[in-house]
Protein backbone atom coordinates (compact mmCIF):
# COMPACT_ATOMS: atom_id res chain seq x y z
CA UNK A 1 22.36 9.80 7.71
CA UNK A 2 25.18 10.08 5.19
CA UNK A 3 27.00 12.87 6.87
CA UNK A 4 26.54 11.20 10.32
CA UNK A 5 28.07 7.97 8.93
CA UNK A 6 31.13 10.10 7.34
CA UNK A 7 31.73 11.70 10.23
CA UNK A 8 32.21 8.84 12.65
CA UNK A 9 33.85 7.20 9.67
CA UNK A 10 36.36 10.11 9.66
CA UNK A 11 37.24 10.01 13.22
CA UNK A 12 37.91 6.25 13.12
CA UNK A 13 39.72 6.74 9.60
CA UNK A 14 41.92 9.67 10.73
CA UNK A 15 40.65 11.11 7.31
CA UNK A 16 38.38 14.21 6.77
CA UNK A 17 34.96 13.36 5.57
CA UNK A 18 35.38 15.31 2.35
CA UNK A 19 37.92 12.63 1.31
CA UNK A 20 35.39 9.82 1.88
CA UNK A 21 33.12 7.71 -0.30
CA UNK A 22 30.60 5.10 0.36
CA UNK A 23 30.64 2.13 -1.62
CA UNK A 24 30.13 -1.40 -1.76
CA UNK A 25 29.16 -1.47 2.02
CA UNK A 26 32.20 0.50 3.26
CA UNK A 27 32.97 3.92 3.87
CA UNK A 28 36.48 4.12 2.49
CA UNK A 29 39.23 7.02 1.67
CA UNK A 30 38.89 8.12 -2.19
CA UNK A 31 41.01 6.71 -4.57
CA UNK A 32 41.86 3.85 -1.74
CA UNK A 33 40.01 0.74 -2.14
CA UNK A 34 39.72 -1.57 0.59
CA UNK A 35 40.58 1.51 3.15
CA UNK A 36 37.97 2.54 5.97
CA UNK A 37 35.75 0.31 7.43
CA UNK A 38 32.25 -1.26 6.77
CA UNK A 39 29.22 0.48 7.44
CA UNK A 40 28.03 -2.06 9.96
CA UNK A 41 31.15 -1.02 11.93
CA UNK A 42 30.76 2.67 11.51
CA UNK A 43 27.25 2.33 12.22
CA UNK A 44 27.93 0.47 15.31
CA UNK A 45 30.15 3.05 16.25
CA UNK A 46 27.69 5.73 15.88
CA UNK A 47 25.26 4.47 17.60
CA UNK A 48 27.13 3.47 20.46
CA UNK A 49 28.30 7.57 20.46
CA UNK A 50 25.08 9.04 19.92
CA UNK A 51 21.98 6.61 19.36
CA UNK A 52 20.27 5.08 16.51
CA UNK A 53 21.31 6.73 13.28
CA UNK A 54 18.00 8.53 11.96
CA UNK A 55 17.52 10.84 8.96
CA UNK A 56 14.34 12.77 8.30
CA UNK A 57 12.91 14.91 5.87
CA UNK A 58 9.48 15.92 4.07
CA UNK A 59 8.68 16.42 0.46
CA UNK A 60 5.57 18.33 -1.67
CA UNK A 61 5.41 19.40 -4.63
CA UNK A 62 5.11 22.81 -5.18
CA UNK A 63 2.77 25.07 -6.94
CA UNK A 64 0.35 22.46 -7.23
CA UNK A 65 -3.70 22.93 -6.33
CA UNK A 66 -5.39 21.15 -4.17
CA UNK A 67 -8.91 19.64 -6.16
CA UNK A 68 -11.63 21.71 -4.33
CA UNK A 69 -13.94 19.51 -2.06
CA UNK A 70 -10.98 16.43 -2.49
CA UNK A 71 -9.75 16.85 1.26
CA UNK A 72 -11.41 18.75 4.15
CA UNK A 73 -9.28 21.17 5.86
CA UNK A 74 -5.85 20.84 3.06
CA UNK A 75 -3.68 23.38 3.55
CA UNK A 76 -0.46 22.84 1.54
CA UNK A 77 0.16 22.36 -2.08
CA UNK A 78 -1.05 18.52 -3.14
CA UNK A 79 1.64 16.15 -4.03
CA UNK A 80 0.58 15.36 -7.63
CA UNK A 81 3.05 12.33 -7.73
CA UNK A 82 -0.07 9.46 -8.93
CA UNK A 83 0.75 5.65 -8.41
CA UNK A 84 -0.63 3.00 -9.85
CA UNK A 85 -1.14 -0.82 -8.80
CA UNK A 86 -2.36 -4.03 -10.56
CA UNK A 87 -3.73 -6.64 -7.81
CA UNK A 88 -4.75 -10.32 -8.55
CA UNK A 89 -6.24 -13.39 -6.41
CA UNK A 90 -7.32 -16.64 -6.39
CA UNK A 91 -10.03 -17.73 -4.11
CA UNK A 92 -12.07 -21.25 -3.32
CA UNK A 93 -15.67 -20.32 -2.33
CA UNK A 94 -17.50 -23.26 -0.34
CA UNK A 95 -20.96 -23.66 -2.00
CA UNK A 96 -21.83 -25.39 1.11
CA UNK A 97 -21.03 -22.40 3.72
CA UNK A 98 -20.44 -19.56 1.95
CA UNK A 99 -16.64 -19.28 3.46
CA UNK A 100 -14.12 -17.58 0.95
CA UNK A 101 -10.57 -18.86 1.10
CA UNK A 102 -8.01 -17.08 -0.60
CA UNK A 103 -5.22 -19.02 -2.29
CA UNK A 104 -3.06 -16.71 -3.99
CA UNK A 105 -2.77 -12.89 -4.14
CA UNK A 106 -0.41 -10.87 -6.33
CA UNK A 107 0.40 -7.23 -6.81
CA UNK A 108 2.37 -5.22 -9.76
CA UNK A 109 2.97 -1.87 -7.64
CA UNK A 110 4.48 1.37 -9.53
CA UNK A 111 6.87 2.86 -7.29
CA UNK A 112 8.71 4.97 -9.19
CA UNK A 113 12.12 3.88 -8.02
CA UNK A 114 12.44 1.82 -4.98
CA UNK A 115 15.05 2.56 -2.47
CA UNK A 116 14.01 0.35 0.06
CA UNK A 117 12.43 -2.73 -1.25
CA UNK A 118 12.43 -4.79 1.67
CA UNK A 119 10.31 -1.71 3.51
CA UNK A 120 8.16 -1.67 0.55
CA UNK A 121 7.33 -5.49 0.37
CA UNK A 122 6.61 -4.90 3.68
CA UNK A 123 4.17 -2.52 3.10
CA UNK A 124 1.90 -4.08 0.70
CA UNK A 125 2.01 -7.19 2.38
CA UNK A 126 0.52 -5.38 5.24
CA UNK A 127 -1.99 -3.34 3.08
CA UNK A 128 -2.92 -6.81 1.68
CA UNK A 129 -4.02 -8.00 5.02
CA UNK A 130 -5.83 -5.42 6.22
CA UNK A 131 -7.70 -5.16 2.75
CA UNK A 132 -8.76 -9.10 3.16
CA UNK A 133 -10.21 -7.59 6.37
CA UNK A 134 -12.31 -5.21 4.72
CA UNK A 135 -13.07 -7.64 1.69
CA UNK A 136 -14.03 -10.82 3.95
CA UNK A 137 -14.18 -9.81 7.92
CA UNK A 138 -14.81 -6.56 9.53
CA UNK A 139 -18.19 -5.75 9.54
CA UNK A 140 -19.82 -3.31 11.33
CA UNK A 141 -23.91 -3.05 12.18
CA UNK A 142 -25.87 -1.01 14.05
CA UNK A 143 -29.08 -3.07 16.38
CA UNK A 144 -32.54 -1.45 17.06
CA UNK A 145 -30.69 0.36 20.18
CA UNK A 146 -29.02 2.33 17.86
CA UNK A 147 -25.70 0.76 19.12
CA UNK A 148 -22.59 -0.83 17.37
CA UNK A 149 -23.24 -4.69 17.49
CA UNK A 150 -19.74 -5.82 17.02
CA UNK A 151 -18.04 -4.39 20.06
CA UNK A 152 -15.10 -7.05 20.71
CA UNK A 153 -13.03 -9.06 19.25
CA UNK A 154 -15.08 -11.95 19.83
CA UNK A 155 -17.69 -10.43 17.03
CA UNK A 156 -15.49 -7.71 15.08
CA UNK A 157 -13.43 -10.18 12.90
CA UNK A 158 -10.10 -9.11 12.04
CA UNK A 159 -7.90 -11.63 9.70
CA UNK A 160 -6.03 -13.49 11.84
CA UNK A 161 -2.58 -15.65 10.81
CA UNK A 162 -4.20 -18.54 9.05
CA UNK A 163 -6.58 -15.88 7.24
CA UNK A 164 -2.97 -14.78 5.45
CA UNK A 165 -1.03 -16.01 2.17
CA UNK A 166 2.17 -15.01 1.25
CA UNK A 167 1.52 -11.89 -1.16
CA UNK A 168 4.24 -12.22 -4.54
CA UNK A 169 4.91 -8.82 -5.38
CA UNK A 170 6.78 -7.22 -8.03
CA UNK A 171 7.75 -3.68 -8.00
CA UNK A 172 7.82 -1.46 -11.02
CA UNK A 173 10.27 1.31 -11.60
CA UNK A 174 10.95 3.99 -14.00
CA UNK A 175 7.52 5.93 -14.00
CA UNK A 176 7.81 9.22 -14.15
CA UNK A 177 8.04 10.96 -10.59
CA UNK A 178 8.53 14.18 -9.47
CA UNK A 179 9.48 13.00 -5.89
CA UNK A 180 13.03 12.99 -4.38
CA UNK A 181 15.21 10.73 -5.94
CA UNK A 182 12.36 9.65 -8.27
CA UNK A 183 10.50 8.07 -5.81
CA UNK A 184 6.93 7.64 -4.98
CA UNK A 185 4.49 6.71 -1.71
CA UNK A 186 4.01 3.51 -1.07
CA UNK A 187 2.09 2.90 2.15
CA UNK A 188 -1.26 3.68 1.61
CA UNK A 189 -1.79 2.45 -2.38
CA UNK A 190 -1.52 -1.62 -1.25
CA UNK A 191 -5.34 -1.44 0.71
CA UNK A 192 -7.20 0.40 -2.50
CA UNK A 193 -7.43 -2.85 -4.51
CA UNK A 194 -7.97 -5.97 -2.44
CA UNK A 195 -11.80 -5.59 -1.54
CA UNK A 196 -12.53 -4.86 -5.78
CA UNK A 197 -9.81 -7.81 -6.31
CA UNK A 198 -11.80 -10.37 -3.98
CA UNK A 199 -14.98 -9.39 -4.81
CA UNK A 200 -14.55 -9.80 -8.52
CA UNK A 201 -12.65 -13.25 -7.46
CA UNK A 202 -15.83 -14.37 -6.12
CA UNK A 203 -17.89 -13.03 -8.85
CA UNK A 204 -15.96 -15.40 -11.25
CA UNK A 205 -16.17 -18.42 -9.01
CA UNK A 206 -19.83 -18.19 -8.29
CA UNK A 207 -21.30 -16.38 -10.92
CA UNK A 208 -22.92 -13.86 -8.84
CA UNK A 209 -23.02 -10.13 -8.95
CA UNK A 210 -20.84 -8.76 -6.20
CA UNK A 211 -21.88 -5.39 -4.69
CA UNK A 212 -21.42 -5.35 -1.06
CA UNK A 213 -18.63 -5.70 1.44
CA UNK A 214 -17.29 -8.08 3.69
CA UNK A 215 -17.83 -11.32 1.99
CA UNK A 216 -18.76 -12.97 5.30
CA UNK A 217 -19.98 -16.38 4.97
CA UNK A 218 -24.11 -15.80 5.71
CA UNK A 219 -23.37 -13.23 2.60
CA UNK A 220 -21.98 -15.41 0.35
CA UNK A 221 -24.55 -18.17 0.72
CA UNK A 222 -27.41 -15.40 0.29
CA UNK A 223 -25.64 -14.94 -2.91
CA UNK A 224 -25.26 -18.46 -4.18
CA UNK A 225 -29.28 -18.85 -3.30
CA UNK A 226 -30.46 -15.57 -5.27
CA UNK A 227 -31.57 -13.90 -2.11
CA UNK A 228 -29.44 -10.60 -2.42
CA UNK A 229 -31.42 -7.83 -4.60
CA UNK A 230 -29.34 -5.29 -6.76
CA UNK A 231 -28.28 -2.16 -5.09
CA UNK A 232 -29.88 0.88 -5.99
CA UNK A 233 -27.85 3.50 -7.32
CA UNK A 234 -29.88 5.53 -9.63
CA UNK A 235 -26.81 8.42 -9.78
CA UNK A 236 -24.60 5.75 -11.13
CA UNK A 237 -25.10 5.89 -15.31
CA UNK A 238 -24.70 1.94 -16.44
CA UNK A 239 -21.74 3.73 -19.36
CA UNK A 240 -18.74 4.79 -17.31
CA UNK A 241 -17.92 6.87 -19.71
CA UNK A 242 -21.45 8.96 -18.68
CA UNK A 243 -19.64 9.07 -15.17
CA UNK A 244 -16.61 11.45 -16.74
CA UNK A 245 -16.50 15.05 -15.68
CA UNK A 246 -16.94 17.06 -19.17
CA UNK A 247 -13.10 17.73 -19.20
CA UNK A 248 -12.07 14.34 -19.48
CA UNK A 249 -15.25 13.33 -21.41
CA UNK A 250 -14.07 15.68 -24.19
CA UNK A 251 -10.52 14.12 -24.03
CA UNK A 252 -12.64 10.41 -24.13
CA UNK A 253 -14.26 11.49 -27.05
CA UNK A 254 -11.34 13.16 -28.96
């Protein structure tokens, strides 16, 4: 997008693009501040000549092995480039109905460095909604046809705008990153946390062991009355640290 820029920027400039710099929201000659033009104009210009101004380009990191059985079908090296988020809610449960309101919802997202942060705001606050979806909504059941019983909007619940807070988020930069520019993914990380954040929100306001997903009302109430039963999951040791693979177990233990 750069060179595209420079080389409208040149034409309207009268100057080559090698003798042009971006700065400060103009594209100016070197050496000559408050030459050139602004980069609204030049992008005006360009797109006016040629279309929306578009760069693309695709990043992995090489020499790095897929985890057997981690993805069906992977065929290039992984991008071993981990992120890490911190998520946080507040919630009023009604002991009289069950319904779960959320109040508040915060996330502390690692992005390595952020270019964009507008985009990236954009994309948790997105991944938060659909995760208060899965956490409180969306449920799907099967009847004694054998068929999906939620097949409309009028029964598949999906959060809707008064279902929505405003998300604060604060992005954190300077992990290490092997990506371009020391940057990181940020698109699919803001959905992982929100069903664990809201059930463990509504553990804490009802005193109730949380273990199944959505949170619909009928749920919750079956939970306030001690009519749920504990899951089992026999394969599951009660010590996470009896859940390690023996690699990391040794490195626990060390």
């Amino acid at each position: 997008m750069r060179t595209k820029l420079l080389k409208v920027a040149s034409e309207m400039i009268e100057a080559a693009p090698d003798d042009l710099v971006m700065r400060e929201g103009r594209i100016e000659i070197a050496g000559v501040p408050g030459s050139g033009r602004t980069v609204t104009e030049v992008a005006t210009r360009a797109q006016a000549l040629g279309g929306p101004v578009s760069g693309t380009g695709a990043f992995t990191g090489a020499g790095v092995p897929a985890m057997p059985g981690c993805v069906a079908g992977h065929f290039i090296d992984a991008i071993d480039i981990p992120v890490f988020a911190v998520h946080d809610c507040e919630v009023a449960v009604d002991p009289e109905t069950g319904h779960v309101e959320v109040l508040s919802y915060r996330v502390v997202q690692d992005v390595g460095r952020a270019l964009n942060p507008r985009a990236i705001h954009g994309q948790i606050q997105g991944g938060v909604v659909q995760g208060l979806g899965y956490a409180l909504h969306e449920e799907v059941t099967i009847g004694g046809n054998g068929r999906v019983c939620q097949n409309g909007f009028e029964t598949y619940r999906v959060p809707l705008a008064l279902d929505v807070v405003p998300v604060e988020i604060s992005l954190y930069e300077g992990a290490p990153s092997i990506g371009p520019l020391g940057t990181k993914g940020a698109g699919e990380v803001p959905i992982l946390n929100v069903g664990a954040t809201v059930a463990c929100a509504v553990a804490n306001a009802t005193g109730k062991r949380v273990q199944t997903l959505p949170l619909t009302p009928p749920r919750v109430l079956e939970l306030l009355l001690d009519r749920t039963q504990d899951l089992a999951l026999p394969h599951i040791p009660d010590a996470w640290t009896d859940n390690l693979i023996r690699s990391h177990q040794t490195a626990y233990d060390k």
